[in-house]
Every structure is written in structure tokens, then in C-alpha cells.
N, C-alpha and C. Protein backbone atom coordinates (compact mmCIF):
# COMPACT_ATOMS: atom_id res chain seq x y z
N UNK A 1 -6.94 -19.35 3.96
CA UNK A 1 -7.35 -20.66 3.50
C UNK A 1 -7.96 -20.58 2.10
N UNK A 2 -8.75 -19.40 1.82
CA UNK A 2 -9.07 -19.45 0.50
C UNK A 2 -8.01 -18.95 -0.63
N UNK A 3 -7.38 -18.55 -0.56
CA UNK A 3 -6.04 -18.50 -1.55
C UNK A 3 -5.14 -19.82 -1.43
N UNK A 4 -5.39 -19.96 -0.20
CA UNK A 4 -4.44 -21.67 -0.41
C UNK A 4 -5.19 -23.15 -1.11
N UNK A 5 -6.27 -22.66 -1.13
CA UNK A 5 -7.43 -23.51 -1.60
C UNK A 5 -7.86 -23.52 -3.06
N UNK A 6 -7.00 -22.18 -3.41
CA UNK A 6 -7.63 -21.51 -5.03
C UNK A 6 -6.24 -22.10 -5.26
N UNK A 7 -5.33 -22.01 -4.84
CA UNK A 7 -4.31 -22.01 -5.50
C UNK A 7 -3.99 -23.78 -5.71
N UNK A 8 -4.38 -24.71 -4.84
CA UNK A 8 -4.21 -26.06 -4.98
C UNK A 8 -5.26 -26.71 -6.50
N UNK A 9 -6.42 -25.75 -5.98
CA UNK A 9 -7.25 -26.69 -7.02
C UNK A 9 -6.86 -25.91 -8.44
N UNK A 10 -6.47 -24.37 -8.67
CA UNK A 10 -6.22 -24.43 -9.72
C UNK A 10 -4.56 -23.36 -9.82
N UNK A 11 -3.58 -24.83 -9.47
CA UNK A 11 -2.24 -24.40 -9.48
C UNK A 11 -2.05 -23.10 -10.30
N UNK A 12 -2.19 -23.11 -11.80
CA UNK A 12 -1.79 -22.24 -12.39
C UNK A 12 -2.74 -20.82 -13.05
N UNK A 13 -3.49 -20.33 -12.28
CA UNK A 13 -4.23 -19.60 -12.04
C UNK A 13 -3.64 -18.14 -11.72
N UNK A 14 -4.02 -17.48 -12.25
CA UNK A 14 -3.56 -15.89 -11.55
C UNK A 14 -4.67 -15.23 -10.67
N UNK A 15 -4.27 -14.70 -9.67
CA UNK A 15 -4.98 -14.46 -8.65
C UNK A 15 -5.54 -12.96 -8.85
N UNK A 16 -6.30 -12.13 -8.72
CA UNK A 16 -6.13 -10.81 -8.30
C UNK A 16 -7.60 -10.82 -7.13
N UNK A 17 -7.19 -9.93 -6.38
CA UNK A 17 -8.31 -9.63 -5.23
C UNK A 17 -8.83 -8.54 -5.31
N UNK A 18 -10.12 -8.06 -5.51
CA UNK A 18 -10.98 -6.83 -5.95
C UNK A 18 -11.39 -6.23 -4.25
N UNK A 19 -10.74 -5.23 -4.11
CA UNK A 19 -11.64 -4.78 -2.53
C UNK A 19 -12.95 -4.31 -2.98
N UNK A 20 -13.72 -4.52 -1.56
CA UNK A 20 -15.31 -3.75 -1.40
C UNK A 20 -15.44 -2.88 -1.59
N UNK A 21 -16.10 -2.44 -2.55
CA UNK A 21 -16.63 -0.71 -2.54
C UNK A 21 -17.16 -0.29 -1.64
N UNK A 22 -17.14 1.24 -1.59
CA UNK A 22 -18.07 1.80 -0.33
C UNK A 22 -19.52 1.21 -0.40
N UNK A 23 -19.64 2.09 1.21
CA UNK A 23 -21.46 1.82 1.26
C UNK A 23 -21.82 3.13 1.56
N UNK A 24 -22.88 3.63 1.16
CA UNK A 24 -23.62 4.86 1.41
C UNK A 24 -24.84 4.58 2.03
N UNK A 25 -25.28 5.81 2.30
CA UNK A 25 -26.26 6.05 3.65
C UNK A 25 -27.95 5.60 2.35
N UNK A 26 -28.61 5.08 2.32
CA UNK A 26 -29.54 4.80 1.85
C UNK A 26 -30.48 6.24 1.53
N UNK A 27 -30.65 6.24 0.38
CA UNK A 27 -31.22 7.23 -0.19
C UNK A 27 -30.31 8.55 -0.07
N UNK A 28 -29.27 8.49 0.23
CA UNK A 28 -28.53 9.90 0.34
C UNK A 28 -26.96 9.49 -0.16
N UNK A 29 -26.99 9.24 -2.19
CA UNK A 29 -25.53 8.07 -2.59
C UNK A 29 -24.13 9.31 -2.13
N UNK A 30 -24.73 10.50 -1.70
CA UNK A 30 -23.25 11.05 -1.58
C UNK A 30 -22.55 11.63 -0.49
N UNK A 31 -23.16 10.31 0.37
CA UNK A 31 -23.27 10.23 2.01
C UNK A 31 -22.71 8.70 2.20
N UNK A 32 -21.70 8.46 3.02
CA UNK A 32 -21.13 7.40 2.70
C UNK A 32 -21.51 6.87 4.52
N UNK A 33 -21.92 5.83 4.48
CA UNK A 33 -22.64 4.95 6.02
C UNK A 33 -22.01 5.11 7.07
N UNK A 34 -21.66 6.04 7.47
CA UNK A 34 -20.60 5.86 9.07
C UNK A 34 -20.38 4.26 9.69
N UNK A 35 -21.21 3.53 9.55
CA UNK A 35 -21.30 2.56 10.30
C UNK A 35 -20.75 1.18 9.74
N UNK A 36 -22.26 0.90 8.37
CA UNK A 36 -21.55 -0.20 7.43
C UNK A 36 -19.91 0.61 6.68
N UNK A 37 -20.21 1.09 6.43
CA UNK A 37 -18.33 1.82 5.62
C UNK A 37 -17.28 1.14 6.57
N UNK A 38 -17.70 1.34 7.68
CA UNK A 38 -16.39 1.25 8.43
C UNK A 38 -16.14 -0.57 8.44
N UNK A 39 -16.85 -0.81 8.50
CA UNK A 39 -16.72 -2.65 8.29
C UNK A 39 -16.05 -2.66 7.01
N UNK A 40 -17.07 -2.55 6.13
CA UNK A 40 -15.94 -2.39 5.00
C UNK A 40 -14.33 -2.14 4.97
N UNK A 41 -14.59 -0.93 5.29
CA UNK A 41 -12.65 -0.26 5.29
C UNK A 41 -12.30 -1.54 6.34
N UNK A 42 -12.29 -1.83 7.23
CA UNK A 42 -11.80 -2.91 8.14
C UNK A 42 -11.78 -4.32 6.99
N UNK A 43 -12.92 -4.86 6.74
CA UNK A 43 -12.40 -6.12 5.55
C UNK A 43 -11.47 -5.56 4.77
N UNK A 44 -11.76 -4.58 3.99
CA UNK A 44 -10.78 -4.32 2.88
C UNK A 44 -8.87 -4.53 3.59
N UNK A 45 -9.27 -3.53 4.86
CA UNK A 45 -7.70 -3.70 5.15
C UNK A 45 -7.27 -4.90 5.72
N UNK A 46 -8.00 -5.95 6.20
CA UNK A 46 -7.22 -6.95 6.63
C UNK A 46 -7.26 -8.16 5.42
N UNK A 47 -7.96 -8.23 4.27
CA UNK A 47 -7.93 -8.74 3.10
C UNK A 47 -6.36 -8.01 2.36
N UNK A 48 -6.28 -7.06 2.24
CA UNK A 48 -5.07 -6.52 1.42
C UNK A 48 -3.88 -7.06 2.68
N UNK A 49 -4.38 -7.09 4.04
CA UNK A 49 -2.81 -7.56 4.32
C UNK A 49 -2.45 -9.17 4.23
N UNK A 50 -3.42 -9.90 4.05
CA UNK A 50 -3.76 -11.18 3.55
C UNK A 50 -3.00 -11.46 2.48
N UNK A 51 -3.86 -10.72 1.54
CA UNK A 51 -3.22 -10.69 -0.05
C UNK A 51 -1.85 -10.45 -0.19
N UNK A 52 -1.35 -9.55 0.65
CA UNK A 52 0.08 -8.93 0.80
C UNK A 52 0.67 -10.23 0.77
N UNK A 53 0.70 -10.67 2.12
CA UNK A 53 1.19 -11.78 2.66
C UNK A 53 1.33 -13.12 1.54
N UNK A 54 0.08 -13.37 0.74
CA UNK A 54 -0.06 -14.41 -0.26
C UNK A 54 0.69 -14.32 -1.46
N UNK A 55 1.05 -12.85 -1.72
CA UNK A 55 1.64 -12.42 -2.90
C UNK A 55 0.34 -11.98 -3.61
N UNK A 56 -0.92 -11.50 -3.41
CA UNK A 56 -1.83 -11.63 -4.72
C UNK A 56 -1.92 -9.99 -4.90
N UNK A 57 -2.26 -10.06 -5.96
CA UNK A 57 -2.33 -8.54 -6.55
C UNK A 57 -3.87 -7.89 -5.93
N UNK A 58 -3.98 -6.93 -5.54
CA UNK A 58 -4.45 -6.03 -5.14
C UNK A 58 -5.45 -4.81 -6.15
N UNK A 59 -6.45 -5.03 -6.35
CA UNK A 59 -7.26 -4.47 -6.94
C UNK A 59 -8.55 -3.45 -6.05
N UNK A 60 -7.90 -2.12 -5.93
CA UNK A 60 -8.49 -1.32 -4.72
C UNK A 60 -9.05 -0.47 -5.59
N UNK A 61 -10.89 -1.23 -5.47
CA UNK A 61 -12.11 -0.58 -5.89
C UNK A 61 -12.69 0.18 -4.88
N UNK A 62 -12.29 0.11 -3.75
CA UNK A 62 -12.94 1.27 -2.52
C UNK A 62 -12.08 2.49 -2.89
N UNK A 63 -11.27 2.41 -3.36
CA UNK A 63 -10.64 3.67 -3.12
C UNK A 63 -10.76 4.55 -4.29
N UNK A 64 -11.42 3.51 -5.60
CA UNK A 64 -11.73 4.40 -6.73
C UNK A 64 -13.02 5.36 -6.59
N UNK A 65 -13.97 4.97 -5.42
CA UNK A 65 -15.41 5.04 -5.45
C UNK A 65 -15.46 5.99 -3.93
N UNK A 66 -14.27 5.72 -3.29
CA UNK A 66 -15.10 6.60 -1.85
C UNK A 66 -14.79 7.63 -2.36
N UNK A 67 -13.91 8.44 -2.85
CA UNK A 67 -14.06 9.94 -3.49
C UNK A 67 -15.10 10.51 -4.22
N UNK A 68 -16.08 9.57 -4.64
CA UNK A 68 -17.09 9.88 -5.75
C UNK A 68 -18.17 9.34 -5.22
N UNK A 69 -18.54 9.30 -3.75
CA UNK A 69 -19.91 8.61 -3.74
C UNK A 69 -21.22 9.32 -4.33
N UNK A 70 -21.17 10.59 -4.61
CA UNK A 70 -22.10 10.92 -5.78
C UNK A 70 -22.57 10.03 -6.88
N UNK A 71 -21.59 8.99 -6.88
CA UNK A 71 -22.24 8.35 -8.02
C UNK A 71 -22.70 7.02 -7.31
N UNK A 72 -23.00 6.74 -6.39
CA UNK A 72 -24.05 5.30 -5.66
C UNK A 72 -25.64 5.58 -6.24
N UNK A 73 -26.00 4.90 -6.86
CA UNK A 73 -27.49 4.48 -6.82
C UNK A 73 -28.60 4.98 -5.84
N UNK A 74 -27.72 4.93 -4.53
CA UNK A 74 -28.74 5.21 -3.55
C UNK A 74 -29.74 4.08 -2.96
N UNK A 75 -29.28 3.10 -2.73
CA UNK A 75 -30.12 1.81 -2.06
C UNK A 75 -28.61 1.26 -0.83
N UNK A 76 -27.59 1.99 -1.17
CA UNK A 76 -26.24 2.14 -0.40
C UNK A 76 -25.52 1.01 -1.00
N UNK A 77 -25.90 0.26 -1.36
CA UNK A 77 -24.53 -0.86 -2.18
C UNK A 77 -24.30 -0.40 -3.64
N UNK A 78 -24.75 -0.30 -4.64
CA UNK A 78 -24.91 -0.45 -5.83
C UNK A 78 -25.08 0.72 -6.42
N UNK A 79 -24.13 1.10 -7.65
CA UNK A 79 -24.02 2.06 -8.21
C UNK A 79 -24.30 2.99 -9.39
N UNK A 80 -24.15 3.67 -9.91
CA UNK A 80 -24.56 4.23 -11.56
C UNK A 80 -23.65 3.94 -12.35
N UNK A 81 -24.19 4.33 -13.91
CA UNK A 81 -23.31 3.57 -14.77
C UNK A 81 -21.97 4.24 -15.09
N UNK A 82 -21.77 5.83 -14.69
CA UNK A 82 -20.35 5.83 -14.95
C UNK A 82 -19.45 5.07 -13.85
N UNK A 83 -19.92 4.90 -12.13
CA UNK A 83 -19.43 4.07 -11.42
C UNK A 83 -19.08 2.88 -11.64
N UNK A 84 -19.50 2.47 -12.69
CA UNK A 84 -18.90 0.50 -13.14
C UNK A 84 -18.32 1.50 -14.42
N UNK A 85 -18.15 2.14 -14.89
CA UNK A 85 -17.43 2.52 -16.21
C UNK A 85 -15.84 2.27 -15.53
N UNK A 86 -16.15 3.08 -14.08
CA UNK A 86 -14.61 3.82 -13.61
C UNK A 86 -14.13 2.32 -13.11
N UNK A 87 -14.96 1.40 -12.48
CA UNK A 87 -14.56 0.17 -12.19
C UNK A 87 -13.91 -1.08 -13.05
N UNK A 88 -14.42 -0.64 -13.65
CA UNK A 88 -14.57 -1.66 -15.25
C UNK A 88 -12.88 -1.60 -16.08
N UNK A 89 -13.09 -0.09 -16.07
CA UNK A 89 -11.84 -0.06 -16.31
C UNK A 89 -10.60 -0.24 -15.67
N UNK A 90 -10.67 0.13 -14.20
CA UNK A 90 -9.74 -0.64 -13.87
C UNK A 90 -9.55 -2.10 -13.36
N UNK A 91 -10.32 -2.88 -13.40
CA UNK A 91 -10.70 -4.55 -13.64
C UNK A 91 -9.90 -5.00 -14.84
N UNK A 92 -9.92 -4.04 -15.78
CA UNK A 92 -9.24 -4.80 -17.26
C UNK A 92 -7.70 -4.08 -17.09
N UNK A 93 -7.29 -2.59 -16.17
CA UNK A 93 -6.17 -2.71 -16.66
C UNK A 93 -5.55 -3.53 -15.15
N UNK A 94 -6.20 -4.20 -14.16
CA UNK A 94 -5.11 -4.92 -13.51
C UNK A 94 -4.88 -6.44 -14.14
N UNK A 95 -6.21 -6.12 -14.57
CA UNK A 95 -6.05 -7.89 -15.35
C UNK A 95 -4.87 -8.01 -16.54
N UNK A 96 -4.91 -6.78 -17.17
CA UNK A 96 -3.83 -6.55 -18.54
C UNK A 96 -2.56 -6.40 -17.88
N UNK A 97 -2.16 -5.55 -16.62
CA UNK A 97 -1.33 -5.49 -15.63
C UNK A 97 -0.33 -7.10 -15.13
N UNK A 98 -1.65 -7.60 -14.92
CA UNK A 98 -0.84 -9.02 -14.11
C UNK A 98 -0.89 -9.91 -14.89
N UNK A 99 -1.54 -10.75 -15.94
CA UNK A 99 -2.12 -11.54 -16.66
C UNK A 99 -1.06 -11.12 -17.97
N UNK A 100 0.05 -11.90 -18.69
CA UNK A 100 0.70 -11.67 -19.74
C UNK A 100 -0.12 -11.98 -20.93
N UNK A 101 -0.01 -11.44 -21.63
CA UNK A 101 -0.64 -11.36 -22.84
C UNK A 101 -0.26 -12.83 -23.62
N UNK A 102 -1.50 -13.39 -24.04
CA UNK A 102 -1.01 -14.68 -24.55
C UNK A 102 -0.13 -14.92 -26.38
N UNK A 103 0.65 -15.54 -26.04
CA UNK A 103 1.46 -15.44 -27.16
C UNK A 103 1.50 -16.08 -28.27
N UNK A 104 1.27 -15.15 -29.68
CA UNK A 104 0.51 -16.04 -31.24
C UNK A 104 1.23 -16.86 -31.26
């Protein structure tokens, strides 16, 4: 409903869907939550089969970050600054990816 909802109010819109990053164990960022994680990985995968289904592009930030939970902050959501570096960058190349370059 919310892609059918994004897509009415703003027809010509490009979509992309960012998955959840991991969660880590609080105070230990390179320990990833047995518990909350797994919710996560569960949204993430039934959102990407969503997205599948909608056609929307797929932007999988869990999967840049669960290899590296060394770099979480340590409060278990929120991360350090090369962790939004590695994010960041790929935010701009799916956006440069899907989004055509506008023409002079």
C-alpha cells in the first residue's frame, strides 16, 4: 500500500527502497543482536520481496554493514563515520544508477 500510495500521489517519482542496517548487541558494535538482527533480516527480506514485486529498486544497506559491524557506535543502531561514508556512497551510486541524469 505504501508504494501504491507513493506512486499515485507522486506519479512520476523514482522509487528506490534502502534496507535496515544491522543491529548490534549494545556496547559490544562488533557483536551483532541475535535477537533484534533477526527482525531486521526478516523486514529486510519481506520488504525486498515487496519491492521485487513493485518493480522498485533495491538498495541493500544491511548487507554493506553486517560484514563490518566493527564499525556500529555501540548504542546498537547507529554507526561511525566511515559506516555512513560506506553508506553514503552507495545511496548516491543507486541514485546515479536509477535516476537519469538530467539533460542540459
Amino acid at each position: 500500500k505504501l508504494v501504491e500510495s507513493l506512486r499515485k500521489g507522486a506519479p512520476k517519482a523514482v522509487l528506490i527502497w534502502a534496507s535496515s542496517t544491522p543491529v548490534t548487541v549494545k556496547n559490544k558494535p562488533g557483536e551483532l543482536d541475535p535477537e533484534i538482527n533477526q527482525v531486521i533480516v526478516e523486514h529486510n527480506r519481506m520488504a525486498a520481496s515487496v519491492m521485487k514485486e513493485m518493480n522498485v529498486t533495491v538498495n541493500d544497506l544491511y548487507a554493506l554493514l553486517a560484514p563490518k559491524p566493527e564499525l556500529a557506535r555501540g548504542d546498537q543502531f547507529h554507526w561511525t563515520a566511515p559506516a555512513y561514508e560506506t553508506l553514503t556512497k552507495a545511496v548516491v551510486a543507486a541514485v546515479e544508477k536509477t535516476i537519469p541524469a538530467p539533460k542540459p
